[in-house]
PDB file of N, CA and C in Angstrom:
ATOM      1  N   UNK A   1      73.200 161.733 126.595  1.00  0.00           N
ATOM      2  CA  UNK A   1      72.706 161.072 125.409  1.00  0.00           C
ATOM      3  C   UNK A   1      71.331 161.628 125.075  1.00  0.00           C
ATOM      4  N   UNK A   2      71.141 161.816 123.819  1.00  0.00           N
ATOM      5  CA  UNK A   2      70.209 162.494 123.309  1.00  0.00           C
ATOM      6  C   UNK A   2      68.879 161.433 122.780  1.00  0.00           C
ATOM      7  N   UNK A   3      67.884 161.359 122.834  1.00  0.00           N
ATOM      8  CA  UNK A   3      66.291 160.650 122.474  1.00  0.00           C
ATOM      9  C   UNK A   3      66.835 160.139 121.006  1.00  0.00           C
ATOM     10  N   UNK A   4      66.169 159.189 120.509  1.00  0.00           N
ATOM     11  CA  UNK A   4      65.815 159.195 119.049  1.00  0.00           C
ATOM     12  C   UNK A   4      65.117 160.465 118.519  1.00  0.00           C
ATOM     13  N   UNK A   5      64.278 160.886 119.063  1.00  0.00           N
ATOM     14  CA  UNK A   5      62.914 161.898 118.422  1.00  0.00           C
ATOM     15  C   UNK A   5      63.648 163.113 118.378  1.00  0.00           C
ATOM     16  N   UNK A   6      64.629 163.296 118.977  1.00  0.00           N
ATOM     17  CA  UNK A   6      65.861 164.785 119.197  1.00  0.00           C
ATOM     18  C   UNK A   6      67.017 164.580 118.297  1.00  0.00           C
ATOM     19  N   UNK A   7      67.239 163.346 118.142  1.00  0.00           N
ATOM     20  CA  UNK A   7      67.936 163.048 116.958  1.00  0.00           C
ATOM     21  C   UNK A   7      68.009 163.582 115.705  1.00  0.00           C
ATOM     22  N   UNK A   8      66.590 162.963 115.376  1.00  0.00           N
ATOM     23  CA  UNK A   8      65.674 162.590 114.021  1.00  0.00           C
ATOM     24  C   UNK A   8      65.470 164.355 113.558  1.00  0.00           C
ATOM     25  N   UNK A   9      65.366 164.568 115.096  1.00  0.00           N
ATOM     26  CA  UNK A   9      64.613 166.485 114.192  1.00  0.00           C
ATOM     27  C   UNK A   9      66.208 167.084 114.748  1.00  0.00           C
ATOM     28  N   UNK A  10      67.124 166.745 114.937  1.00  0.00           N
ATOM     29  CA  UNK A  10      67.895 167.573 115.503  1.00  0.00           C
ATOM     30  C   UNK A  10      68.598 167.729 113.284  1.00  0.00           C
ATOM     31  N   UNK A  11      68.393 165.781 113.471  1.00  0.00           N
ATOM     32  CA  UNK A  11      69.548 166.142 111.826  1.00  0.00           C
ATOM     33  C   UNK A  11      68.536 166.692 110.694  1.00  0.00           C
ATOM     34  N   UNK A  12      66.830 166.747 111.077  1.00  0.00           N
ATOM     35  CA  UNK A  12      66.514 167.400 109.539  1.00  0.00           C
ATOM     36  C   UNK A  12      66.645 168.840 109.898  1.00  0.00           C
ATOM     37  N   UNK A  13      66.548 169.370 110.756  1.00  0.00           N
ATOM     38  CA  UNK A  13      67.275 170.705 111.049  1.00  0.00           C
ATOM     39  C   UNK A  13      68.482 171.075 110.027  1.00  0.00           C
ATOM     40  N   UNK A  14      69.393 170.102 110.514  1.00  0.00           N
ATOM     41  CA  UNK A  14      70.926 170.073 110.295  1.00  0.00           C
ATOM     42  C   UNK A  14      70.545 170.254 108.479  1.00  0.00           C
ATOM     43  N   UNK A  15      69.802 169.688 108.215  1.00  0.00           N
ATOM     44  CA  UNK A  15      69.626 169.007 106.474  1.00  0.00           C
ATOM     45  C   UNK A  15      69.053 170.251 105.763  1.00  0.00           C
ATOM     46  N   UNK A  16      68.155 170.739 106.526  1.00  0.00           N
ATOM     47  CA  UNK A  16      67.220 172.440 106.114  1.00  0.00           C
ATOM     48  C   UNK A  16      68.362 173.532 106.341  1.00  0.00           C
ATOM     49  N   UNK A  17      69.068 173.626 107.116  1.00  0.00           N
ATOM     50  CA  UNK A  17      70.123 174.600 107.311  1.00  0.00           C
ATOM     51  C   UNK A  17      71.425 174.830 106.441  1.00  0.00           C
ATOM     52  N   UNK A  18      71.485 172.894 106.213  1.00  0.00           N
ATOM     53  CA  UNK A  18      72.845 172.800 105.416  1.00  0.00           C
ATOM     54  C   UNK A  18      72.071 173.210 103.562  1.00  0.00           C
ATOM     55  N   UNK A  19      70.933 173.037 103.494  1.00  0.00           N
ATOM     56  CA  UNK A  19      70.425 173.718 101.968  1.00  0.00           C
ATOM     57  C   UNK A  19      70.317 175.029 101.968  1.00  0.00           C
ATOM     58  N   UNK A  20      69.965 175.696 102.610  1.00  0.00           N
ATOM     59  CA  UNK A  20      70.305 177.114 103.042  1.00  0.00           C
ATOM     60  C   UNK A  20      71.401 177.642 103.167  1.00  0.00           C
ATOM     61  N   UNK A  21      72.555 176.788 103.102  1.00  0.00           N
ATOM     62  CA  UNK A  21      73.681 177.468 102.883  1.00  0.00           C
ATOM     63  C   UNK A  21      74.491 177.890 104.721  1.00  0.00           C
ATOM     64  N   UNK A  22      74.009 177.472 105.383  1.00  0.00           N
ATOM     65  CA  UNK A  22      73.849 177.883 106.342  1.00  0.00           C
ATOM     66  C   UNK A  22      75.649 177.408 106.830  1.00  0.00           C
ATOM     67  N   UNK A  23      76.737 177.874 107.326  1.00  0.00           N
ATOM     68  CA  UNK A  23      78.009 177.308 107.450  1.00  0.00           C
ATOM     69  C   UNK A  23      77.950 175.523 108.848  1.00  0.00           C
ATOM     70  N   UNK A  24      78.904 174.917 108.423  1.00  0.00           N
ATOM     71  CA  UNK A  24      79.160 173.658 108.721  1.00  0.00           C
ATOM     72  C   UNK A  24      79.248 173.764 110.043  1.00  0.00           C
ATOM     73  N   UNK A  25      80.472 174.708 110.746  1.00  0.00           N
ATOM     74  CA  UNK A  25      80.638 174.881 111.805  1.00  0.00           C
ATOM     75  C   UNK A  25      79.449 175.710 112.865  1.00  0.00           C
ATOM     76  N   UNK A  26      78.214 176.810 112.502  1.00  0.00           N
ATOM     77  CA  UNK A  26      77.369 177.115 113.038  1.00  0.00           C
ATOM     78  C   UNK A  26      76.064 175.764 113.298  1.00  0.00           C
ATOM     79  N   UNK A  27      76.058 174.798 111.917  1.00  0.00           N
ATOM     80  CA  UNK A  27      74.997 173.596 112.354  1.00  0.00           C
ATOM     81  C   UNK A  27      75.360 172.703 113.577  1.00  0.00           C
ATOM     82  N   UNK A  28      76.894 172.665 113.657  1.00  0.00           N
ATOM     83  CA  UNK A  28      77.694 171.755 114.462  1.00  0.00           C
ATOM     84  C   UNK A  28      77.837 172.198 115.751  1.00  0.00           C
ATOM     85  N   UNK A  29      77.611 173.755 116.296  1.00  0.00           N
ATOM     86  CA  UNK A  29      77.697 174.656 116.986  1.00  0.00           C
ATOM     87  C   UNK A  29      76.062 174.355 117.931  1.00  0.00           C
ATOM     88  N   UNK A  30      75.177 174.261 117.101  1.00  0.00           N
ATOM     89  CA  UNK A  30      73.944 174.180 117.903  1.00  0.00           C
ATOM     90  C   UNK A  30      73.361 173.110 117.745  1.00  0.00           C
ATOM     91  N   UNK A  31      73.468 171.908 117.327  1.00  0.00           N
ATOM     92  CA  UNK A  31      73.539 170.543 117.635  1.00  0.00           C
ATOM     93  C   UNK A  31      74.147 170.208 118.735  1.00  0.00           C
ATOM     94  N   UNK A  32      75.576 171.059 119.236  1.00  0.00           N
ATOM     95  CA  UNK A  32      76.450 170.991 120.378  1.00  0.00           C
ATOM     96  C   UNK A  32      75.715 170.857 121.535  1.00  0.00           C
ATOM     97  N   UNK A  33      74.948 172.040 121.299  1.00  0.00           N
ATOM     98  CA  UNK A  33      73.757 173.042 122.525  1.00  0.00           C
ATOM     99  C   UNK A  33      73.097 172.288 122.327  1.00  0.00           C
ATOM    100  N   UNK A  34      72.137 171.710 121.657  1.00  0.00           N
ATOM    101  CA  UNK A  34      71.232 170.585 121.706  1.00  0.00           C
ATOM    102  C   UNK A  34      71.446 169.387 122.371  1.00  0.00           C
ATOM    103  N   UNK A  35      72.431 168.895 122.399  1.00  0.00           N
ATOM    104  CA  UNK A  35      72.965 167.597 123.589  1.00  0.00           C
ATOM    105  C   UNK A  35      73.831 166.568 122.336  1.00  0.00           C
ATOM    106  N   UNK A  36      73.786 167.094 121.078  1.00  0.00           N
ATOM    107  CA  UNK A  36      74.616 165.914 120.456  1.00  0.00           C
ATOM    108  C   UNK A  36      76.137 165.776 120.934  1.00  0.00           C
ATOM    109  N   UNK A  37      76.194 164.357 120.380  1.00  0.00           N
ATOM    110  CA  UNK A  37      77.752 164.224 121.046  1.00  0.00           C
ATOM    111  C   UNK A  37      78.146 164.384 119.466  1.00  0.00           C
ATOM    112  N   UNK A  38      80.036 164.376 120.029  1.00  0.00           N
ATOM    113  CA  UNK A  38      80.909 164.284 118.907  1.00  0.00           C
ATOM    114  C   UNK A  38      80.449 163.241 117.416  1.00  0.00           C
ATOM    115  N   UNK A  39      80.009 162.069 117.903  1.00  0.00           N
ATOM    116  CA  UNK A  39      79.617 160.887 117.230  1.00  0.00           C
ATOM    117  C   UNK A  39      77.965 161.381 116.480  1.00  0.00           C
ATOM    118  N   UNK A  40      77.196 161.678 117.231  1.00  0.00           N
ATOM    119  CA  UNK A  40      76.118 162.271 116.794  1.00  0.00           C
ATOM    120  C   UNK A  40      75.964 163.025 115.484  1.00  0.00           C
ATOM    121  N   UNK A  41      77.183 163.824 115.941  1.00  0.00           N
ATOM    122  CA  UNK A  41      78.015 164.806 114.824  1.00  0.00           C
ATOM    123  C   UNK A  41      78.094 164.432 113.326  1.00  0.00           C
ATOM    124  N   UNK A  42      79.451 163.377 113.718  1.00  0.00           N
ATOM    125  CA  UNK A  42      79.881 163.065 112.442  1.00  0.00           C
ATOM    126  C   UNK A  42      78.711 162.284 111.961  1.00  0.00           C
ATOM    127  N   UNK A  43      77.751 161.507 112.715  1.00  0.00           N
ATOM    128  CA  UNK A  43      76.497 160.781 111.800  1.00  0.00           C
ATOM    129  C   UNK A  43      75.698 162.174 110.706  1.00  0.00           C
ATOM    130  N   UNK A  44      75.562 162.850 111.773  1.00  0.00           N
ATOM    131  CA  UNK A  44      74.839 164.224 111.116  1.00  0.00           C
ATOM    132  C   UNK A  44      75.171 164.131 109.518  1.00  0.00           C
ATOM    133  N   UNK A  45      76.614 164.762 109.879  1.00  0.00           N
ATOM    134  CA  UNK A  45      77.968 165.168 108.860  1.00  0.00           C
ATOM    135  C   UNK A  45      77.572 164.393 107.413  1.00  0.00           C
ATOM    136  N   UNK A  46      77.876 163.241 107.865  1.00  0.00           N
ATOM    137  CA  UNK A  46      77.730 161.610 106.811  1.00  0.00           C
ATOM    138  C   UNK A  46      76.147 162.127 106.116  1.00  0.00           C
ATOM    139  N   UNK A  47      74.980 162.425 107.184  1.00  0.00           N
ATOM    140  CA  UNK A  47      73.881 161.945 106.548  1.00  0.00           C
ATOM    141  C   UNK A  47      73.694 163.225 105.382  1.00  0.00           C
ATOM    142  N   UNK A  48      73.899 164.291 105.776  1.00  0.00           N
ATOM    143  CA  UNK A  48      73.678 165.528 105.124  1.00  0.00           C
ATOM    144  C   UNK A  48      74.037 165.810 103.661  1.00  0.00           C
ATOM    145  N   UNK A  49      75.514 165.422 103.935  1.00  0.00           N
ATOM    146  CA  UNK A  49      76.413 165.599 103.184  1.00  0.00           C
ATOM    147  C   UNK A  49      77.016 164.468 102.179  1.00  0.00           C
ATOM    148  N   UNK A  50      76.424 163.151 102.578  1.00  0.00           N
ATOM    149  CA  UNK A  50      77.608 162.114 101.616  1.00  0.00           C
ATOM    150  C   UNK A  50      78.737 162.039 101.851  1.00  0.00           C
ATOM    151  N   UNK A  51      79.233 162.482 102.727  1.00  0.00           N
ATOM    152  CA  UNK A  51      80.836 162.535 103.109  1.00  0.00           C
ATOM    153  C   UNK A  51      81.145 161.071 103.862  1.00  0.00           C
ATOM    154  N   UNK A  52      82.056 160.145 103.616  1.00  0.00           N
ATOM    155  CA  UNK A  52      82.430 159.054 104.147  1.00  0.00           C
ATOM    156  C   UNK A  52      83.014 159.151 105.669  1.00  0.00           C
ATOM    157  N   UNK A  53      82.805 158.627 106.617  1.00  0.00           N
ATOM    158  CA  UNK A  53      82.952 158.635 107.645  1.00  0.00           C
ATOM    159  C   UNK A  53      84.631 159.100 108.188  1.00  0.00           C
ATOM    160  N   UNK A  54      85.316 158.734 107.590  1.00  0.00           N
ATOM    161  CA  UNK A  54      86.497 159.681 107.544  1.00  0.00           C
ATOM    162  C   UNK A  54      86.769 161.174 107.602  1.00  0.00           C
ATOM    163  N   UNK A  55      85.862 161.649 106.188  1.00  0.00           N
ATOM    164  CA  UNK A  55      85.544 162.867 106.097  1.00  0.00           C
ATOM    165  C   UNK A  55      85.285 163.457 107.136  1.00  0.00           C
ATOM    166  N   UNK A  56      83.818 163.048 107.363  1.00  0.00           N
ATOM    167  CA  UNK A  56      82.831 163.443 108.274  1.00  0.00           C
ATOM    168  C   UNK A  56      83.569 164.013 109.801  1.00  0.00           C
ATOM    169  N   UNK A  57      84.979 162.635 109.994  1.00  0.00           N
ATOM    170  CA  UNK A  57      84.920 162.990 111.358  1.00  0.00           C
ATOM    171  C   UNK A  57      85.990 163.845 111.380  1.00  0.00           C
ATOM    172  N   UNK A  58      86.907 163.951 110.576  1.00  0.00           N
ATOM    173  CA  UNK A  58      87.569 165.515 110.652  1.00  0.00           C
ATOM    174  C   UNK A  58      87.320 166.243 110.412  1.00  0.00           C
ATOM    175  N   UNK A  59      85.442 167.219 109.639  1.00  0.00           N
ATOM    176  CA  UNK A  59      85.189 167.875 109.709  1.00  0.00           C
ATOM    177  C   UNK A  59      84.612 168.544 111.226  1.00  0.00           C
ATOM    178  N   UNK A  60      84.469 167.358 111.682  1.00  0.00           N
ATOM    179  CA  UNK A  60      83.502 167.545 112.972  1.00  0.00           C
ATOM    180  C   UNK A  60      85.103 167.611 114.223  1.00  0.00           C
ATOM    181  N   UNK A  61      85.977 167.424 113.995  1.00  0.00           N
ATOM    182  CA  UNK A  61      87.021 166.948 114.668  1.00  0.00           C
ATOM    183  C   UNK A  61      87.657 167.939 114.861  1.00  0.00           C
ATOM    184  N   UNK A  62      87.819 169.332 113.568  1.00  0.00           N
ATOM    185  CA  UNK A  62      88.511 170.250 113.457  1.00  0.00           C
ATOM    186  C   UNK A  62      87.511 171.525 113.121  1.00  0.00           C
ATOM    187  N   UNK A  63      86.581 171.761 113.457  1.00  0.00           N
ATOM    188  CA  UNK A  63      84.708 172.348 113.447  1.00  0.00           C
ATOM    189  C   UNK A  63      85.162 173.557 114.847  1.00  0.00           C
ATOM    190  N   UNK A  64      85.047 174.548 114.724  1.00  0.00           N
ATOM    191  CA  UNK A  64      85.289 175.444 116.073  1.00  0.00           C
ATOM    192  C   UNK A  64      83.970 175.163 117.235  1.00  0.00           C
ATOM    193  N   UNK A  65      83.306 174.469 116.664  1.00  0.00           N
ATOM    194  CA  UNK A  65      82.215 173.565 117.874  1.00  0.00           C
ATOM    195  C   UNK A  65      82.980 172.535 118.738  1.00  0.00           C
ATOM    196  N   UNK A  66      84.224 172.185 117.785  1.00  0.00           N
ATOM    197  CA  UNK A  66      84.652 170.800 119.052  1.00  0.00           C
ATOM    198  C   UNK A  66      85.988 171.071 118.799  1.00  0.00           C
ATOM    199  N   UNK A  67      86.921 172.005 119.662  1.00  0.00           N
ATOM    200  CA  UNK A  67      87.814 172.470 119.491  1.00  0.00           C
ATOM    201  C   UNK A  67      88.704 171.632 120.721  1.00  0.00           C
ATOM    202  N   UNK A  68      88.279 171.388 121.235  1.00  0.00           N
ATOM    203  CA  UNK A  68      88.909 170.713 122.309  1.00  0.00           C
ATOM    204  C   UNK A  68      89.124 168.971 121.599  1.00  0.00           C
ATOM    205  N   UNK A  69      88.427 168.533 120.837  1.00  0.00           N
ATOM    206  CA  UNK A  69      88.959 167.191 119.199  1.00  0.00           C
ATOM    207  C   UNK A  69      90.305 167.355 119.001  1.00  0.00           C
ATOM    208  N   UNK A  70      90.471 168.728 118.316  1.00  0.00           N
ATOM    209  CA  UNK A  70      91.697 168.420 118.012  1.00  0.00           C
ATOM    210  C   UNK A  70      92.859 168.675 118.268  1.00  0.00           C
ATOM    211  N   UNK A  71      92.623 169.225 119.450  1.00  0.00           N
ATOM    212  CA  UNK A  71      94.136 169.094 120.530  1.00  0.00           C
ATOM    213  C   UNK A  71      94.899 167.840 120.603  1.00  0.00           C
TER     214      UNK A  71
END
């Protein structure tokens, strides 16, 4: 489990990268490496993006970061 304070800068990372154009599956990729969990994820997903929690978690579900989801 990851800090609040690793959180907080892990998703404005996520938020600077995802305006940059930066692909879904590389932000999700090193958030991985950072200690987020699956759940962490899809919060990310949701906050970035507006995507409803549904969304969110089959992007993160089917993401080549969490490939072992959707087995």
């Amino acid at each position: 489990m990851i800090s609040e304070a690793a959180r907080a800068s892990g998703t404005e990372w996520a938020a600077r990268s995802n305006e940059q154009g930066v692909e879904v599956d590389a932000i999700l990729a090193h958030l991985r490496e950072i200690g987020f969990s699956p759940m962490d994820c899809i919060r990310v997903i949701m906050n970035i993006s507006g995507s409803p929690l549904a969304e969110a978690t089959r992007i993160v579900h089917f993401s080549r970061a969490w490939p072992e989801l959707s087995a």
